[in-house]
Protein backbone atom coordinates (compact mmCIF):
# COMPACT_ATOMS: atom_id res chain seq x y z
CA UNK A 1 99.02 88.16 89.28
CA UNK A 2 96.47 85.48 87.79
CA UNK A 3 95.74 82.46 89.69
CA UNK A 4 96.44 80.70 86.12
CA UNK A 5 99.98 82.49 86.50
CA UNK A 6 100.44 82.06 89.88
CA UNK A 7 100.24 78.40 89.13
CA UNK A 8 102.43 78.25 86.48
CA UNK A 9 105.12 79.83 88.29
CA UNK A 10 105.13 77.71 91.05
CA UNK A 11 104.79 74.16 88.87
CA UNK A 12 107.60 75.56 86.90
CA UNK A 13 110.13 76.57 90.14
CA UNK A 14 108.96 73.12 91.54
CA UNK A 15 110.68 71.32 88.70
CA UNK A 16 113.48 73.04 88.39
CA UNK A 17 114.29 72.82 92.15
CA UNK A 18 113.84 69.16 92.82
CA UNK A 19 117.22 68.27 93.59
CA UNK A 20 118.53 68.03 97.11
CA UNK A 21 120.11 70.85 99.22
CA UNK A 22 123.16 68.80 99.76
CA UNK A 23 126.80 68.28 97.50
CA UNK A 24 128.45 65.21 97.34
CA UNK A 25 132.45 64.78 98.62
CA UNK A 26 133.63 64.60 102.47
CA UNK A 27 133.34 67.76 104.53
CA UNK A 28 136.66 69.45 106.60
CA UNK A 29 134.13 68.11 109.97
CA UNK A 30 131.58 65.87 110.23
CA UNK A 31 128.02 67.78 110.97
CA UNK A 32 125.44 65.93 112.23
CA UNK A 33 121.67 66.84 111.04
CA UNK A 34 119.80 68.43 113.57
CA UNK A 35 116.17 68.61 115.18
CA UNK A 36 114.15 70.22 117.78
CA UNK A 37 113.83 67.98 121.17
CA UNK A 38 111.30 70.32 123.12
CA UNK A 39 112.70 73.59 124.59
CA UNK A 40 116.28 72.18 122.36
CA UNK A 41 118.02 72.19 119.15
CA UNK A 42 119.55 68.56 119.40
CA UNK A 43 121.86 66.96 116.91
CA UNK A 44 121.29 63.65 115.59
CA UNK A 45 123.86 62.00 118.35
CA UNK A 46 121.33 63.68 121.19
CA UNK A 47 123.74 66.59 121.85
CA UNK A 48 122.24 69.84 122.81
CA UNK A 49 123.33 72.30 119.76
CA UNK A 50 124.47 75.98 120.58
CA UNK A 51 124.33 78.32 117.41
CA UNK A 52 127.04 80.61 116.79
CA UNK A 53 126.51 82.29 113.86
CA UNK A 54 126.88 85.05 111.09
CA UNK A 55 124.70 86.31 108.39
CA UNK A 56 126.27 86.52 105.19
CA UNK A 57 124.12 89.42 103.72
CA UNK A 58 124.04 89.97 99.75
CA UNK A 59 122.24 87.03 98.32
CA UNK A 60 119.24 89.36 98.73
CA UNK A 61 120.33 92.34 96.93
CA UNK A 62 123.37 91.75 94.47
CA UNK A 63 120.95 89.52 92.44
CA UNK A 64 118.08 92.05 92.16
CA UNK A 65 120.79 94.91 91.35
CA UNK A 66 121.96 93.32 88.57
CA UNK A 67 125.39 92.74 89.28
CA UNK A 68 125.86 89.17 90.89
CA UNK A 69 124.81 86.40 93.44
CA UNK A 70 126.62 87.09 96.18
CA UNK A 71 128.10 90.39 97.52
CA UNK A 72 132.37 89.34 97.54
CA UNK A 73 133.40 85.94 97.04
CA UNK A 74 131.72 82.57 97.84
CA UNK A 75 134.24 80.32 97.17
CA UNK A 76 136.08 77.65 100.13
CA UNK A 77 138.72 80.37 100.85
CA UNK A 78 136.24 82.81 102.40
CA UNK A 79 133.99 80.36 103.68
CA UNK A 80 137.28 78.64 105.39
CA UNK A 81 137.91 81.99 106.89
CA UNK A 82 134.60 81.85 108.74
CA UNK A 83 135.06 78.86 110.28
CA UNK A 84 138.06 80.25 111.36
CA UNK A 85 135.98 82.46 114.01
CA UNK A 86 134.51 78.86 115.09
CA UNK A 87 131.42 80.21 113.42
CA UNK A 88 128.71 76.85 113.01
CA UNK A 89 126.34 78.37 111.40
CA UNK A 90 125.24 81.15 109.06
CA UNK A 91 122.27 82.81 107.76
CA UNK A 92 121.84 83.78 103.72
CA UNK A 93 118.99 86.05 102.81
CA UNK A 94 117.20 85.04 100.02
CA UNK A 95 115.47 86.92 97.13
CA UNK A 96 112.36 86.30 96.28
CA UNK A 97 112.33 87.43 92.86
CA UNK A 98 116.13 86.27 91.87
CA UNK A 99 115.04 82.21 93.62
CA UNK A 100 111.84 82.06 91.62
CA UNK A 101 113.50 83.97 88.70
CA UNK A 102 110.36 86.68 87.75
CA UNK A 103 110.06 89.71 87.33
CA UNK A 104 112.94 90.70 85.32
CA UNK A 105 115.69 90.09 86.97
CA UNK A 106 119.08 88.96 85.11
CA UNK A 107 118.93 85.76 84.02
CA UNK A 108 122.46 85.22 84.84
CA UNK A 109 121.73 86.24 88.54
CA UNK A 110 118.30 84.78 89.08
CA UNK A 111 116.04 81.33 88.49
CA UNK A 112 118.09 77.88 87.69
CA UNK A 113 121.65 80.01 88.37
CA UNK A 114 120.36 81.95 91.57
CA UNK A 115 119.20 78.69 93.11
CA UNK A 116 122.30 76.31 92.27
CA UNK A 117 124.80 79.05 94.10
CA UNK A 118 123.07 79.44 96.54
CA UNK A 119 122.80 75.32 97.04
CA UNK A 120 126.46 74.96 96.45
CA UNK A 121 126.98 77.56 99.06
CA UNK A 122 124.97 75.69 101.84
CA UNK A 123 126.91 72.67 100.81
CA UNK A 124 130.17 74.58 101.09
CA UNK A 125 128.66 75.94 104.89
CA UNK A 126 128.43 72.05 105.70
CA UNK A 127 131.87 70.73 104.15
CA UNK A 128 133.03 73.39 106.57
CA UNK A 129 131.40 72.27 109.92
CA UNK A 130 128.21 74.72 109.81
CA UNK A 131 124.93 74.93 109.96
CA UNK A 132 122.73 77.10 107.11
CA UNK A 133 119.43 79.07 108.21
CA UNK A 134 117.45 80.27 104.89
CA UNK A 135 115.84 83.43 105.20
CA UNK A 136 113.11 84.59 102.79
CA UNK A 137 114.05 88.36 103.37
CA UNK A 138 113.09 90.69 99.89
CA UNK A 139 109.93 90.05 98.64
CA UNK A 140 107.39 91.73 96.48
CA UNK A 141 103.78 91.59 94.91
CA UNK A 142 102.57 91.32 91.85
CA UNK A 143 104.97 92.39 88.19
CA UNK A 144 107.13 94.67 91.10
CA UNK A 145 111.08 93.81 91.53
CA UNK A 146 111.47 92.36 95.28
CA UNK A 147 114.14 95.17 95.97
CA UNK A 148 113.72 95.36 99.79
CA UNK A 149 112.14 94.16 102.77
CA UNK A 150 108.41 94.98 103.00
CA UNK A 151 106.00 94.43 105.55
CA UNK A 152 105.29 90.69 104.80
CA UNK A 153 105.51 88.00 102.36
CA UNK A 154 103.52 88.58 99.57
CA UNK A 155 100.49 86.17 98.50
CA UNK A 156 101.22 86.27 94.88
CA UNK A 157 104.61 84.70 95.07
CA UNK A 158 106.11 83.81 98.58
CA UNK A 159 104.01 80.28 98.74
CA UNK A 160 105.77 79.48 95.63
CA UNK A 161 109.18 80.14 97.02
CA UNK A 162 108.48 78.32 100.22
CA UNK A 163 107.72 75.33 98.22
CA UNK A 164 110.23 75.41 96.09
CA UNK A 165 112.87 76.04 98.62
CA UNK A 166 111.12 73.40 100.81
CA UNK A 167 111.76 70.59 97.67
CA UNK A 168 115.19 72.28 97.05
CA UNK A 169 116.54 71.30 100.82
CA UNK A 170 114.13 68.69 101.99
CA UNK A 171 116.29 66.02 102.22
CA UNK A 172 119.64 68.27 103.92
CA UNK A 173 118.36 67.99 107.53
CA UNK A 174 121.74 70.36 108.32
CA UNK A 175 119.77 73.68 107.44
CA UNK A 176 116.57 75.75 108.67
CA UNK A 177 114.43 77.19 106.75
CA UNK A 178 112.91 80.85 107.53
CA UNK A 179 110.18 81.92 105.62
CA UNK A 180 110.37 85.62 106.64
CA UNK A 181 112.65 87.87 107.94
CA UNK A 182 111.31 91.09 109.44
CA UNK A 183 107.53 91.72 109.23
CA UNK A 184 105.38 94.66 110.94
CA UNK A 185 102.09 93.43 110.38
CA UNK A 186 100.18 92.15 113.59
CA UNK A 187 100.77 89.16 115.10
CA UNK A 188 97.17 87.62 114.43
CA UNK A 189 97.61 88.59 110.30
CA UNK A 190 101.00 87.33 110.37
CA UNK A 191 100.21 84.00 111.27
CA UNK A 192 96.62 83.82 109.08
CA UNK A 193 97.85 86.14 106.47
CA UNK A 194 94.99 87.89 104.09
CA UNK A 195 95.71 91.42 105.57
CA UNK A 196 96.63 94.40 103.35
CA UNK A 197 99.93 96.13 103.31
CA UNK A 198 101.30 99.00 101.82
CA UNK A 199 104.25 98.12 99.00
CA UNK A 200 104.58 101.31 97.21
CA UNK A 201 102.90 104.26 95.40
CA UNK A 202 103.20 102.82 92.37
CA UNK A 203 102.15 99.36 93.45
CA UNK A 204 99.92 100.05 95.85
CA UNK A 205 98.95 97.50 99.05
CA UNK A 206 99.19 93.97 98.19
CA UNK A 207 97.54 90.44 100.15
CA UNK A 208 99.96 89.07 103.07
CA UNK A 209 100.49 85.06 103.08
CA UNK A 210 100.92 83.93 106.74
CA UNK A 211 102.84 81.82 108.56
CA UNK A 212 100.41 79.11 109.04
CA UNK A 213 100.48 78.72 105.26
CA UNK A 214 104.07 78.60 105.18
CA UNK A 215 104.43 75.47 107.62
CA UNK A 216 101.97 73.90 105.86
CA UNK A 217 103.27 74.41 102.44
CA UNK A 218 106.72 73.58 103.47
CA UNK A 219 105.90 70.36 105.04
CA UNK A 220 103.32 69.44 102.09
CA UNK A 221 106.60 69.94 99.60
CA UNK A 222 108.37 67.36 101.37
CA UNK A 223 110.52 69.14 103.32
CA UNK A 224 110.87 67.73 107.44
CA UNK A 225 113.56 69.88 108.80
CA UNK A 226 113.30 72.65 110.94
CA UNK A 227 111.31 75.92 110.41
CA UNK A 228 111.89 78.98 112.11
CA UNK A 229 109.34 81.36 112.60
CA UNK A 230 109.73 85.22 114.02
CA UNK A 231 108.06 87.31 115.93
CA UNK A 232 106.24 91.19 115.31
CA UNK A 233 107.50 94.36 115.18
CA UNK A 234 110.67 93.44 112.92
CA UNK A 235 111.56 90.32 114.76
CA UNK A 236 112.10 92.28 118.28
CA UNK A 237 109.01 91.20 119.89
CA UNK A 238 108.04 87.36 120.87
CA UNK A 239 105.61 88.66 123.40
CA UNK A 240 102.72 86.71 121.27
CA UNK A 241 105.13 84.20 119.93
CA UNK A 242 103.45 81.30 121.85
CA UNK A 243 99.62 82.14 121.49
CA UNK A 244 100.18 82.84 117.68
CA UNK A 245 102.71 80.25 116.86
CA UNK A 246 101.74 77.80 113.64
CA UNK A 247 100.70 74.51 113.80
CA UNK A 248 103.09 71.91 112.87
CA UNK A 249 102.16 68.50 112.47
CA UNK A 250 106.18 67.81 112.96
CA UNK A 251 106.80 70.03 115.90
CA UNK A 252 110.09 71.59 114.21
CA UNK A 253 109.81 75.06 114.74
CA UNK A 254 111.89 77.62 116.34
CA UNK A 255 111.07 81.02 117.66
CA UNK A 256 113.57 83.91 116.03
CA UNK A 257 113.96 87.30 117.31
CA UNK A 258 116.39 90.04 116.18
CA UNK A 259 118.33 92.49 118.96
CA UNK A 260 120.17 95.45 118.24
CA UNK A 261 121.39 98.05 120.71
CA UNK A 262 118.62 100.55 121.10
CA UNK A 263 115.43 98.47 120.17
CA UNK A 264 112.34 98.37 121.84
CA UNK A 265 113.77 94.77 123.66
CA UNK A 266 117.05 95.43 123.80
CA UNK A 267 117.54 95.42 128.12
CA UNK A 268 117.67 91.81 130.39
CA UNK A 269 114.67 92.88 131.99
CA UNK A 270 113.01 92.52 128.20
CA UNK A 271 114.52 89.41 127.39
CA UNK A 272 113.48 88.10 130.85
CA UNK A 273 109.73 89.34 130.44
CA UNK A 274 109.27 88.54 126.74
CA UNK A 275 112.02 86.12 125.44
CA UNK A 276 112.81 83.81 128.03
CA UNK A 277 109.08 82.01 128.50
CA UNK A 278 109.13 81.65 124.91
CA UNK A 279 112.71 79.66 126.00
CA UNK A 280 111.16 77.77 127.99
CA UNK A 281 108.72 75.88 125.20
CA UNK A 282 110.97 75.88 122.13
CA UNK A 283 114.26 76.62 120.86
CA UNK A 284 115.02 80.28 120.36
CA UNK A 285 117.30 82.09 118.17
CA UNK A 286 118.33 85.28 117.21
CA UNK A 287 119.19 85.05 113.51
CA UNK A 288 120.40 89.13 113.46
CA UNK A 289 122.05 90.74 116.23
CA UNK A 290 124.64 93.71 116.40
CA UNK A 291 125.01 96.92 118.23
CA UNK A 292 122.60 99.48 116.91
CA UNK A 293 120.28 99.12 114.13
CA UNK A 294 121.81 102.12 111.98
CA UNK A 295 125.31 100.28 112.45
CA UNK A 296 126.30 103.59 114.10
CA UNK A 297 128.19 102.01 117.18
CA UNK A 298 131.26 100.16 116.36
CA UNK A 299 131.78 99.32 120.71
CA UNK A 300 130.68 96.04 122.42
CA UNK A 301 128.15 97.31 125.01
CA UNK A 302 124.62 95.64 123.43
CA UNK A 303 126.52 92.86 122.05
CA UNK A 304 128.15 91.78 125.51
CA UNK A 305 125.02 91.95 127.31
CA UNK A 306 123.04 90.06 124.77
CA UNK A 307 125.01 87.29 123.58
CA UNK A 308 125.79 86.15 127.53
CA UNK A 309 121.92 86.41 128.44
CA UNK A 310 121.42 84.30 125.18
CA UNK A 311 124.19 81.39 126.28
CA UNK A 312 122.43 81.06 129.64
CA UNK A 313 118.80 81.01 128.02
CA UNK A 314 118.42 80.07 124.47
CA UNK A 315 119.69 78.33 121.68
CA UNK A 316 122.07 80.36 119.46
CA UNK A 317 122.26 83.97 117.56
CA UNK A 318 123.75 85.06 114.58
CA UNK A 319 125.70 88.48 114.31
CA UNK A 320 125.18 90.64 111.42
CA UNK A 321 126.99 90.75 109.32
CA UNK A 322 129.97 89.03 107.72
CA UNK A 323 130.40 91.74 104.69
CA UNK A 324 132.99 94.10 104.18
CA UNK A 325 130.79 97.36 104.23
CA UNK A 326 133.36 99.48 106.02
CA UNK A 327 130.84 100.48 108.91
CA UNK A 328 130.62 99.30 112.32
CA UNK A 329 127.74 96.29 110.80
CA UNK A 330 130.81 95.38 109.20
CA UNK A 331 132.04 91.92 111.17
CA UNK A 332 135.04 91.46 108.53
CA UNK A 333 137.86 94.04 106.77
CA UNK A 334 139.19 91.13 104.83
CA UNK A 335 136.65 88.24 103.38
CA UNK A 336 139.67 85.57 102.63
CA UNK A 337 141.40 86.37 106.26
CA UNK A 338 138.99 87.30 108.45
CA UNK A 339 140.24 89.77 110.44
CA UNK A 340 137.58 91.82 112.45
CA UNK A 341 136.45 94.83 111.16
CA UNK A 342 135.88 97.10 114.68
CA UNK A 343 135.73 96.52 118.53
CA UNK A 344 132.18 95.46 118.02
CA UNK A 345 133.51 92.64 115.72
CA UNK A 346 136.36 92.15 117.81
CA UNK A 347 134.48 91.21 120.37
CA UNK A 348 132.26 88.42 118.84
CA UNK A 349 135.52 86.87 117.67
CA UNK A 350 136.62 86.28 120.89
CA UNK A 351 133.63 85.59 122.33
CA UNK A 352 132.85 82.89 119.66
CA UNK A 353 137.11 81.29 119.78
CA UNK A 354 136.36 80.99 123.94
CA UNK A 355 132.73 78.88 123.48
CA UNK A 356 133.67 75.44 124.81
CA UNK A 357 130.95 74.00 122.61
């Protein structure tokens, strides 16, 4: 993409998205904005804020498919019957493609339309007493549909997204913004970006924005709130967290890992070696977690383990995922009752009615 393009795309998304992240009308529970105190998530009364969470996967894929926003419904029935779980807070993916609206995707399901769902969903999340983390999680370069996760954000597009999503929510101080999801580049181009990385055959590699870039072009669009930044090797490794974390002239960030069953980090002794001195400098949360990465293990064995280490250490997690796939990821048979899906999600339902806070 042209520079001359590049710019255009991003003036364009700017103006279109300068309304706030929030929706007028009293919430079901008050929810306080949040910030990060130190090693803490903190809400605006000076209360120490535990996440217990969900992601809500299909706001990255339905859109860029062709066949809708969100994958089931997304109106105050089903988000009622999360908060039924005593869920406070959950994670949407977002498209990179469908947000900015390029790259022919549907107009009905991208651009203007894409962006004010997914802004009356957050406000929906908050009328119901929870918390919204914004993941940038497809992405791609160049004239290429952002149909999956690749190995970074992309420079031709991402820094236009982060700024536009920055405007979009920088006055809603009840979500946190993620500008990446999974990467497997190395720690030192993830944070400086302007490494290659392989997209496709047809494509070819493509230039990597960073995460440096992202705090400051989040922060320069106005928005204040909290950023949270992953590690390596698809979120499962802080172990250079610290000495490659951005610099934020706000000191809002968050470290985020993701843990399945089976990962390279997936014991105590990893989370005790890699995780928890990360815990002790700034917040830390897990915005995926679930049994085994292929979703192959409906039991409650990596689950159990991790989500108690996590209460004792860190900040919060989010289980993947509240869909109704029919597969042991599967959290939910039912989106408007909210009855568990498998032992696995079983499990996090009771473990999330029993939290005393």
């Amino acid at each position: 993409m042209t520079a001359v393009r590049m710019l255009t795309v991003a003036v364009g998304v700017l103006a279109l998205c300068s309304f706030a992240g929030t929706a007028p009308g009293a919430g079901t529970r008050s929810l306080p904005a949040i910030h990060v105190s130190g090693k803490r998530l903190l809400n605006s009364g000076g209360h120490v804020v535990h996440l217990r969470g969900v992601n809500r996967s299909g706001t990255e894929y339905a859109c860029v498919q062709g066949w809708g926003i969100f994958d089931g419904p997304s109106d105050a029935a089903s988000v009622k019957a999360i908060a039924g779980w005593h869920v406070n807070a959950v994670r949407i993916p977002i498209n990179e493609g469908c947000w900015l609206g390029i790259n022919g995707v549907k107009r009905a399901y991208s651009g203007a339309n894409y962006r004010r769902a997914i802004v009356r969903y957050v406000a929906l999340l908050h009328r119901y007493g929870m918390y919204a983390e914004l993941s940038l999680m497809w992405a791609a370069p160049g004239h290429a549909k952002a149909s999956y996760q690749p190995a970074g954000p992309d420079a031709d597009h991402s820094p236009a997204l982060w700024a536009s999503l920055a405007r979009t929510f920088r006055n809603d101080r009840r979500v946190i913004l993620a500008p990446w999801g999974e990467t497997i580049v190395d720690a030192n181009c993830f944070l400086k970006g302007g490494c290659e990385a392989a997209f496709s055959p047809s494509v070819g590699h493509y230039r990597v924005a960073g995460m440096q870039q992202a705090v400051t072009v989040m922060r320069k669009a106005g928005y204040r709130g909290v950023i949270s930044i992953p590690g390596i090797n698809y979120a499962n490794d802080l172990s250079q967290w610290l000495s490659h974390r951005p610099r934020d002239p706000r000191h809002q960030l968050v470290a985020e890992a993701h843990i399945y069953g089976k990962n390279t980090c997936s014991s105590v002794s990893c989370f005790n070696r890699t995780i928890l001195p990360v815990a002790r400098s700034v917040p830390v949360i897990f915005g995926e977690t679930g049994e085994t990465y292929d979703g192959s293990s409906c039991r409650a064995a990596n689950i159990a383990r991790f989500m108690n280490w996590v209460d004792a250490h860190a900040t919060g997690y989010m289980a993947w995922t509240w869909d109704t796939w029919g597969n042991c990821s599967s959290l939910v048979s039912s989106y408007s009752s909210g009855a568990p899906a498998n032992a696995y999600a079983s499990w996090v339902r009771r473990h999330y009615l029993a939290a005393k806070n």
